[in-house]
N, C-alpha and C. Protein backbone atom coordinates (compact mmCIF):
# COMPACT_ATOMS: atom_id res chain seq x y z
N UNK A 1 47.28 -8.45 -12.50
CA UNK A 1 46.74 -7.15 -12.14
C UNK A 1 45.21 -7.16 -12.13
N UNK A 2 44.46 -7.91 -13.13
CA UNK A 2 43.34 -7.80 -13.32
C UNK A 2 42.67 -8.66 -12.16
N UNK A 3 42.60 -9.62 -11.38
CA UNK A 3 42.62 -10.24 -10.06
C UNK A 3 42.69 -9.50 -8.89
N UNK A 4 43.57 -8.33 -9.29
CA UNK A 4 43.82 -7.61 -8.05
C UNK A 4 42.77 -6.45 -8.08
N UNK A 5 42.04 -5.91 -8.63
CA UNK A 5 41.58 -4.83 -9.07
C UNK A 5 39.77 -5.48 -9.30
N UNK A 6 39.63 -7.05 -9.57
CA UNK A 6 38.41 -7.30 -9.05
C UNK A 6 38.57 -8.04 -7.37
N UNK A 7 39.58 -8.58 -6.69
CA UNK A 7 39.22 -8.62 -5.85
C UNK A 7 38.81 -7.49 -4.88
N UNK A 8 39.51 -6.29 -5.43
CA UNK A 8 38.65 -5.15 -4.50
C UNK A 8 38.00 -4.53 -4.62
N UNK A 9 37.04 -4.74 -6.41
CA UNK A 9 36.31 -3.87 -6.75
C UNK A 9 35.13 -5.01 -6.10
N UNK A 10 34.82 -6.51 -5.98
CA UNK A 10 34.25 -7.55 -4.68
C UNK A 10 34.01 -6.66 -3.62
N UNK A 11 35.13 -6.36 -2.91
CA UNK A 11 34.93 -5.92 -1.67
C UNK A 11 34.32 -4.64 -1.51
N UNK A 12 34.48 -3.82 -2.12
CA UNK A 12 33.81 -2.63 -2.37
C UNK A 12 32.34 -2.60 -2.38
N UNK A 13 32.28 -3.60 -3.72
CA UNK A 13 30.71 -3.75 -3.65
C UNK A 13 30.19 -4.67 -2.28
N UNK A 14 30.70 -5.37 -1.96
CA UNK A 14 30.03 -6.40 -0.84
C UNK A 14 29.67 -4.45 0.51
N UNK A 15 31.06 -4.55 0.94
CA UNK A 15 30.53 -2.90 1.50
C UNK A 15 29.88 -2.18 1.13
N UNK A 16 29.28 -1.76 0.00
CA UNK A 16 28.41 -0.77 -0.05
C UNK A 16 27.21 -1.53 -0.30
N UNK A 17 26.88 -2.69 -0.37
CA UNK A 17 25.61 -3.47 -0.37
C UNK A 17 25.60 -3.59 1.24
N UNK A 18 26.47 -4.03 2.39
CA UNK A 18 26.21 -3.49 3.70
C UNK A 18 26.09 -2.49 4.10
N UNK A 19 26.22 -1.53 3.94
CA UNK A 19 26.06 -0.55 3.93
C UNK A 19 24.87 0.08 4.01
N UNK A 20 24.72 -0.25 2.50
CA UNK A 20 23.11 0.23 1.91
C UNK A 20 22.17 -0.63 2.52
N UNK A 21 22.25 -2.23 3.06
CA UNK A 21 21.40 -2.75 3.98
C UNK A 21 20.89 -2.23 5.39
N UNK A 22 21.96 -1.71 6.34
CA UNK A 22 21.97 -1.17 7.21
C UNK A 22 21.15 -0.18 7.06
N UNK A 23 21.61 0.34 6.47
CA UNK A 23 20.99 1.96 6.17
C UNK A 23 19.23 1.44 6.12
N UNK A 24 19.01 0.81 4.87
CA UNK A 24 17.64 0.02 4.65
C UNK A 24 16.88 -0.03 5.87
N UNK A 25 17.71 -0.88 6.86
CA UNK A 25 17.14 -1.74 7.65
C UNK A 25 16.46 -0.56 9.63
N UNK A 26 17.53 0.28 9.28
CA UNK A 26 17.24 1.35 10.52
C UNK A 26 16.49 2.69 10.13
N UNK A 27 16.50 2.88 9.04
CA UNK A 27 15.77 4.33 8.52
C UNK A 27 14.45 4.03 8.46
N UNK A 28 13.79 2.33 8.32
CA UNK A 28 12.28 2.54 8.37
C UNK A 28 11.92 1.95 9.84
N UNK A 29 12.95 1.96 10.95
CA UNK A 29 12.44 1.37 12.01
C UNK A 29 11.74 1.67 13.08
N UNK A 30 11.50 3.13 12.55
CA UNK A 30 9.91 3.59 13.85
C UNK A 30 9.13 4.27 13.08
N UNK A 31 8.65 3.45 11.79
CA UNK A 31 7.79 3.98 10.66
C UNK A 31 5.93 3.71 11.44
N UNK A 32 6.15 2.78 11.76
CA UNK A 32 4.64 2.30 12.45
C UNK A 32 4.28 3.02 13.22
N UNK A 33 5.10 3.87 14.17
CA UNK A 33 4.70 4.63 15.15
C UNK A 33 3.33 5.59 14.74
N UNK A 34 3.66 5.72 13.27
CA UNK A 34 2.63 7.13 12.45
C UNK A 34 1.31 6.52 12.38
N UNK A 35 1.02 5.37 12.55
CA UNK A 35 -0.03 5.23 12.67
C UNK A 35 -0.63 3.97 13.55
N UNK A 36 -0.20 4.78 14.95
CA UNK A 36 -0.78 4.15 16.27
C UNK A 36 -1.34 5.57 17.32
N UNK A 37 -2.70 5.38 17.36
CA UNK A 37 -3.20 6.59 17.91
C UNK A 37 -2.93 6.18 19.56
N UNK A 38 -2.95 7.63 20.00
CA UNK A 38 -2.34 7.71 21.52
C UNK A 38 -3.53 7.07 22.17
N UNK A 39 -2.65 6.61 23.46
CA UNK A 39 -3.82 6.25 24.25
C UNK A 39 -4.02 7.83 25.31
N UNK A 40 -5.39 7.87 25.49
CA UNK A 40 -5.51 9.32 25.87
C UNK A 40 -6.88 8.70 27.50
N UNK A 41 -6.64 9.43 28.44
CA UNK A 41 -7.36 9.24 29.72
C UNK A 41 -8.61 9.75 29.72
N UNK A 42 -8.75 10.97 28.86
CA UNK A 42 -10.43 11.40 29.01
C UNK A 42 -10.82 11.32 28.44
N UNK A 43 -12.04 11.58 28.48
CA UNK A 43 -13.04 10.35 27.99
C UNK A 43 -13.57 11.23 26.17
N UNK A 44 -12.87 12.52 26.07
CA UNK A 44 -12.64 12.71 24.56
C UNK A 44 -12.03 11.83 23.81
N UNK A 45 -10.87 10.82 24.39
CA UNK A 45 -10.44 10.32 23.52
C UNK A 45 -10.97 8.51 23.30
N UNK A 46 -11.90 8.80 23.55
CA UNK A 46 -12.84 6.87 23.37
C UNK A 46 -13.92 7.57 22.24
N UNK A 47 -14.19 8.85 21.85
CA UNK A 47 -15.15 9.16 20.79
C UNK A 47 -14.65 9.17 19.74
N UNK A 48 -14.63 9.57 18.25
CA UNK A 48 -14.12 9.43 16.85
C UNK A 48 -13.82 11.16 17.26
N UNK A 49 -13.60 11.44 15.79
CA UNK A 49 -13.10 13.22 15.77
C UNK A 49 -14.51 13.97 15.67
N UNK A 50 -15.30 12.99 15.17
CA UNK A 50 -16.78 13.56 14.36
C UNK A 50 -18.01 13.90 15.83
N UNK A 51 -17.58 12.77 16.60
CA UNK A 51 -18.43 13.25 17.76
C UNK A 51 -18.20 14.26 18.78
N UNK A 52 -16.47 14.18 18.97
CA UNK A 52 -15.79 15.41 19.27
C UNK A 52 -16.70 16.63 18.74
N UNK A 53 -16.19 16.76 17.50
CA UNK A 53 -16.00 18.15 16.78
C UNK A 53 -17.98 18.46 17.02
N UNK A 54 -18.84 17.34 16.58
CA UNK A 54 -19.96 17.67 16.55
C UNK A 54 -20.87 17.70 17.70
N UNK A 55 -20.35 17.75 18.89
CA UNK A 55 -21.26 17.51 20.12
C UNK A 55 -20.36 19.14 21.05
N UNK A 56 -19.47 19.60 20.38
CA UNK A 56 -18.69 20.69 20.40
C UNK A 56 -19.88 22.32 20.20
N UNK A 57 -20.19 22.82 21.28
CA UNK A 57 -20.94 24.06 20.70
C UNK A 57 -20.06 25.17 20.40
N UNK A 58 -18.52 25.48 20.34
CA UNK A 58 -18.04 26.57 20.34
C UNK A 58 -17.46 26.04 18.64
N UNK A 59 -17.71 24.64 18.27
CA UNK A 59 -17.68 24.17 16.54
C UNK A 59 -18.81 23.78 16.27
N UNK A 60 -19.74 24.44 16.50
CA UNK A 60 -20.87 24.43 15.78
C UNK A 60 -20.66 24.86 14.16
N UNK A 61 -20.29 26.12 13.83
CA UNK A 61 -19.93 26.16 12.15
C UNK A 61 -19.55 25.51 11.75
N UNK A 62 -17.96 24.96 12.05
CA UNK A 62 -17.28 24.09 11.40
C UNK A 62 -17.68 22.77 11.01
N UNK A 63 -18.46 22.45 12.38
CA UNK A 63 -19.10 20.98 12.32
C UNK A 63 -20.13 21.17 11.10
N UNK A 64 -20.66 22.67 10.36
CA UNK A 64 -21.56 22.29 9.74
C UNK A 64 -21.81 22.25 8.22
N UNK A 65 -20.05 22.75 8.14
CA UNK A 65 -19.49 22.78 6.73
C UNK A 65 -18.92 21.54 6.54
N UNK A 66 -18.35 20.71 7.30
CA UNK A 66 -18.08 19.12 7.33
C UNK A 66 -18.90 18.63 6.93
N UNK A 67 -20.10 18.85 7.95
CA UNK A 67 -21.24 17.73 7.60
C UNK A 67 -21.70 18.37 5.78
N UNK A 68 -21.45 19.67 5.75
CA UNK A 68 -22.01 20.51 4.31
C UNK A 68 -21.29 19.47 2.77
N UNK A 69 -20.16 19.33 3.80
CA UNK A 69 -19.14 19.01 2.43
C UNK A 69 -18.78 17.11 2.73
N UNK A 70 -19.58 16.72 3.22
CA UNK A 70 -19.48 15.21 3.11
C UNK A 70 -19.05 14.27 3.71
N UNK A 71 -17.55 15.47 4.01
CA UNK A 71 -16.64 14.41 4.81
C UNK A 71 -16.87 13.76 5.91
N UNK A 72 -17.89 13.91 6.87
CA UNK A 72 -17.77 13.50 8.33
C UNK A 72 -17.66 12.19 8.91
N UNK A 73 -17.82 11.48 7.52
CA UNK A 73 -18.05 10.22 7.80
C UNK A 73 -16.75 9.47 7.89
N UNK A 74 -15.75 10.64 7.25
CA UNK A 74 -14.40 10.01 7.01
C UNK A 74 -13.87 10.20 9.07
N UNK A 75 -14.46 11.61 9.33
CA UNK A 75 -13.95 11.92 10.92
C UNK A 75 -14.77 10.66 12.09
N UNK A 76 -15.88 10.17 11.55
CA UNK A 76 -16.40 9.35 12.38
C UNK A 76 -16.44 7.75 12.54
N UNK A 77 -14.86 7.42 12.16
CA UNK A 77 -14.04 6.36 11.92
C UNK A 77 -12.86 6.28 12.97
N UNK A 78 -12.15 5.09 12.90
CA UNK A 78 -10.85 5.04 14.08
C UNK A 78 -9.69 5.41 12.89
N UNK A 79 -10.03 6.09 12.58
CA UNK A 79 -8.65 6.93 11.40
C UNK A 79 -7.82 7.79 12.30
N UNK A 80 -6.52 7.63 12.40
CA UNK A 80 -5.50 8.71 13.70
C UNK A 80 -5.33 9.77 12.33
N UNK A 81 -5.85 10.96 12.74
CA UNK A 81 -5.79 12.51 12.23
C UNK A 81 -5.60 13.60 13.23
N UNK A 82 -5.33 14.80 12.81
CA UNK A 82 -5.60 16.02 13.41
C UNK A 82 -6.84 17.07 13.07
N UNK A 83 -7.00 16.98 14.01
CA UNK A 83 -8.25 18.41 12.86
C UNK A 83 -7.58 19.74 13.93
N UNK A 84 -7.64 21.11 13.21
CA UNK A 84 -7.42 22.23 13.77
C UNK A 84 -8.72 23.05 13.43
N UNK A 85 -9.64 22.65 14.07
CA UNK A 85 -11.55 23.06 14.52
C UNK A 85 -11.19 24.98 14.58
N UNK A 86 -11.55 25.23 13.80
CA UNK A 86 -12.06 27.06 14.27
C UNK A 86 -12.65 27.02 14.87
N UNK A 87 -12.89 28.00 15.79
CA UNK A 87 -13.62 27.90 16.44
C UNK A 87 -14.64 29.14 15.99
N UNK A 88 -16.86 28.76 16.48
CA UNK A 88 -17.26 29.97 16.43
C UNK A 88 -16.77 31.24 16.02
N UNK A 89 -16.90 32.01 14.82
CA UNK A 89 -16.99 33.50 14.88
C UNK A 89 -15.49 33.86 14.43
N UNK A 90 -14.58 32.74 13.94
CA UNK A 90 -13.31 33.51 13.84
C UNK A 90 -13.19 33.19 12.15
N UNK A 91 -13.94 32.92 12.09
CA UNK A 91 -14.14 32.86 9.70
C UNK A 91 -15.83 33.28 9.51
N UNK A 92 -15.90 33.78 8.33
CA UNK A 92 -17.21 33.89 7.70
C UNK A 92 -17.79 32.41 7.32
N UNK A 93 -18.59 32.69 8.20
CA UNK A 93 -19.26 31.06 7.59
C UNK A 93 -19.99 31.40 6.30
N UNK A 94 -20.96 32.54 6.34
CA UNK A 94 -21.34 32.39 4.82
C UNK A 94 -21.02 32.32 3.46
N UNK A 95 -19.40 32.59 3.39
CA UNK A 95 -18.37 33.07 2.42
C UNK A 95 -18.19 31.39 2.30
N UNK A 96 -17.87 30.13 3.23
CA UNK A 96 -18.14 28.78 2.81
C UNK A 96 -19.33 28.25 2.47
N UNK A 97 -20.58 28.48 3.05
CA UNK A 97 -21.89 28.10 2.96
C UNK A 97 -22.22 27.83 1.16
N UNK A 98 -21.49 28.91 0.17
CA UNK A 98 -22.19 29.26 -0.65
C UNK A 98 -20.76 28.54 -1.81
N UNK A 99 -20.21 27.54 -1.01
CA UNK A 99 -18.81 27.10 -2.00
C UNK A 99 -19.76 25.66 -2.21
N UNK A 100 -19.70 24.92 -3.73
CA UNK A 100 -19.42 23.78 -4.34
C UNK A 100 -18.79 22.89 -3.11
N UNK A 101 -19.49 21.79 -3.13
CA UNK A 101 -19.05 20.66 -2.01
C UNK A 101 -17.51 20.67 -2.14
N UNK A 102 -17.08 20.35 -3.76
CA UNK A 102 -15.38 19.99 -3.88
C UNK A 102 -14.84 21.31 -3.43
N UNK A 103 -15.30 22.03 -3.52
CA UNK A 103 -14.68 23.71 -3.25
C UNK A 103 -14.38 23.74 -1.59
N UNK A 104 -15.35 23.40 -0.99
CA UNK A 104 -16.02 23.60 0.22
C UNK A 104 -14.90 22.37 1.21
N UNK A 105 -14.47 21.48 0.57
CA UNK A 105 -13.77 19.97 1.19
C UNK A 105 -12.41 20.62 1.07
N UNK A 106 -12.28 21.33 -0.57
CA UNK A 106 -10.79 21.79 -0.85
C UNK A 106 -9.82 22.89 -0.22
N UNK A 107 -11.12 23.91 -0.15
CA UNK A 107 -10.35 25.24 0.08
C UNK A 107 -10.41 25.32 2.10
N UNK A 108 -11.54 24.22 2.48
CA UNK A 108 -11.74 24.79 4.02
C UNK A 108 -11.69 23.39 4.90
N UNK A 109 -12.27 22.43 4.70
CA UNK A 109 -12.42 21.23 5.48
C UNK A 109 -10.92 20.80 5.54
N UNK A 110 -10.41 20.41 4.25
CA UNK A 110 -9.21 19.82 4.24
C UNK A 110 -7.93 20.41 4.58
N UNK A 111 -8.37 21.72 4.37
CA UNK A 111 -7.06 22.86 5.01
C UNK A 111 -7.11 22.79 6.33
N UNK A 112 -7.82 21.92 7.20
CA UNK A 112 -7.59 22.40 8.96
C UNK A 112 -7.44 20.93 9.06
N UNK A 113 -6.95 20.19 8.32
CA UNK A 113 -6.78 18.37 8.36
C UNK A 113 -5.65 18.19 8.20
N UNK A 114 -4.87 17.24 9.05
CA UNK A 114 -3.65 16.67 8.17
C UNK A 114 -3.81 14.82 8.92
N UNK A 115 -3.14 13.99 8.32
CA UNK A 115 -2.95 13.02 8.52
C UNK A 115 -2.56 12.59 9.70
N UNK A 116 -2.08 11.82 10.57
CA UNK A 116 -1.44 11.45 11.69
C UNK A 116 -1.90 11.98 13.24
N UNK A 117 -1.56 12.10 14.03
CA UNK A 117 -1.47 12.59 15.42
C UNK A 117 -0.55 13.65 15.03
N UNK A 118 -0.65 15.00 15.43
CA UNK A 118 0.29 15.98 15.76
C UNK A 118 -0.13 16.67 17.27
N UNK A 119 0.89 15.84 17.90
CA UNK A 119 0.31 16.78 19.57
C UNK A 119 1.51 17.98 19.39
N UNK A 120 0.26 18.43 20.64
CA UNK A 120 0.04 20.16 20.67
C UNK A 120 1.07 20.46 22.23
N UNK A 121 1.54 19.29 22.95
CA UNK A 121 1.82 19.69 24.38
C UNK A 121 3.81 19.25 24.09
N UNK A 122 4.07 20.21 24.99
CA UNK A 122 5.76 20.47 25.19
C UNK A 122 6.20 21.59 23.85
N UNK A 123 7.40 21.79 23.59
CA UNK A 123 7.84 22.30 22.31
C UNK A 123 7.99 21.08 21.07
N UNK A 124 6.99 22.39 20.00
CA UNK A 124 6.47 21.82 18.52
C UNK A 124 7.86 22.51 17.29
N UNK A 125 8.22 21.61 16.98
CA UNK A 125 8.64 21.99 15.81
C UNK A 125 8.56 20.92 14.25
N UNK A 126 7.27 21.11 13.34
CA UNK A 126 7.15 20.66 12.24
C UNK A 126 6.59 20.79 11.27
N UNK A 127 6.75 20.33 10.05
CA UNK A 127 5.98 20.95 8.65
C UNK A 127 5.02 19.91 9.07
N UNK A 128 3.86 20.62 8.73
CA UNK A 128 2.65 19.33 9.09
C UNK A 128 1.91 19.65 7.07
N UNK A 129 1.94 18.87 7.06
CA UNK A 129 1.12 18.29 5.14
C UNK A 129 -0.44 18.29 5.64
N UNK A 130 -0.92 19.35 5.11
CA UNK A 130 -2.62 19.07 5.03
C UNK A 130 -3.13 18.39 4.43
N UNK A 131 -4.42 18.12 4.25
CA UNK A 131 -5.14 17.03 3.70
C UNK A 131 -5.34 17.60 2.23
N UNK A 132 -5.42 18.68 2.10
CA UNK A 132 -5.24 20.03 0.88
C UNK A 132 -4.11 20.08 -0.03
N UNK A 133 -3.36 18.97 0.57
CA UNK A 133 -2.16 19.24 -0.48
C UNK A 133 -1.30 20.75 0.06
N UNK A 134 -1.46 20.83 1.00
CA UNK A 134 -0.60 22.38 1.24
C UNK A 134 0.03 21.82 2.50
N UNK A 135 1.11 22.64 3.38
CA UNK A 135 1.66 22.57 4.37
C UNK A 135 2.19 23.82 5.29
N UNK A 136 2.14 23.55 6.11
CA UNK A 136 2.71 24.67 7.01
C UNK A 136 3.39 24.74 8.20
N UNK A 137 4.22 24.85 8.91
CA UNK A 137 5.14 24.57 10.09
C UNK A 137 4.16 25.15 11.59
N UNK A 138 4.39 24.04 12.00
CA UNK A 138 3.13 24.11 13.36
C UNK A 138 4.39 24.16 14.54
N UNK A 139 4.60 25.28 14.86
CA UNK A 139 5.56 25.55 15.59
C UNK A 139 4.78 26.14 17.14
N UNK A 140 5.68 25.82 18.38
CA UNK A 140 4.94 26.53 19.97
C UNK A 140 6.03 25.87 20.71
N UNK A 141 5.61 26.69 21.83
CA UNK A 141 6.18 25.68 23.16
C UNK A 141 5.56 25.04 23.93
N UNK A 142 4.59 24.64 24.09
CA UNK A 142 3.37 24.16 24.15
C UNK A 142 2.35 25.10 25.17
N UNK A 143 2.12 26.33 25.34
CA UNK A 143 1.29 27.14 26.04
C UNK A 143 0.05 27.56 25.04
């Protein structure tokens, strides 16, 4: 009896070690994709985010709480990110002006940041993770 009861408690395990390989082996198989930036045709996309955002006159503020709070140097790298740029006139700039650099990176720079490429064109549905440690579902159809 005891023969019979490990040869299939063998087989059991041999299956669920295939199993669990498989599984292993296809769940990380378009992990790289997250960090290969698009290839893009105009000529915005041969600049960093920093020359973007800062050669930008309708992000003039924003560009100047970046540059306020340090980070820009991190945007003026081949790092694949998103930035979501305010634009001119739609936040108090002086209500940031007057924040602590860490304050200033925490509560405003890093809240319009998240990691990766998130395009904006066709229908969006996802939690996007800010650079803030916060998240929020970036949902559209792409209009």
């Amino acid at each position: 009896m005891n023969s019979f009861k490990n040869k299939y408690k063998n087989r059991a395990g041999w299956l669920c070690f295939g199993a669990a390989a498989a599984l292993a082996l296809t769940a990380c198989s378009d992990f790289s994709d997250y960090n290969e930036t698009p290839v893009m045709a105009e000529a915005a996309g041969e600049q960093t985010l920093w020359e973007n955002i800062s050669q930008n006159p309708e992000l003039s503020d924003f560009a100047s709480l970046v540059k306020q709070s340090g980070y820009y140097g991190r945007l003026d790298s081949a790092r694949s990110m998103t930035v979501w740029a305010p634009k001119n006139g739609t936040f108090n700039l002086a209500d940031f002006q007057s924040l602590s650099k860490e304050d200033l990176l925490k509560q405003f720079v890093k809240a319009h940041m998240a990691d990766y490429t998130h395009a904006a064109s066709g229908k969006v549905e996802e939690r996007v993770h800010m650079l803030n440690d916060k998240s929020f579902d970036f949902v559209g159809d792409g209009s």
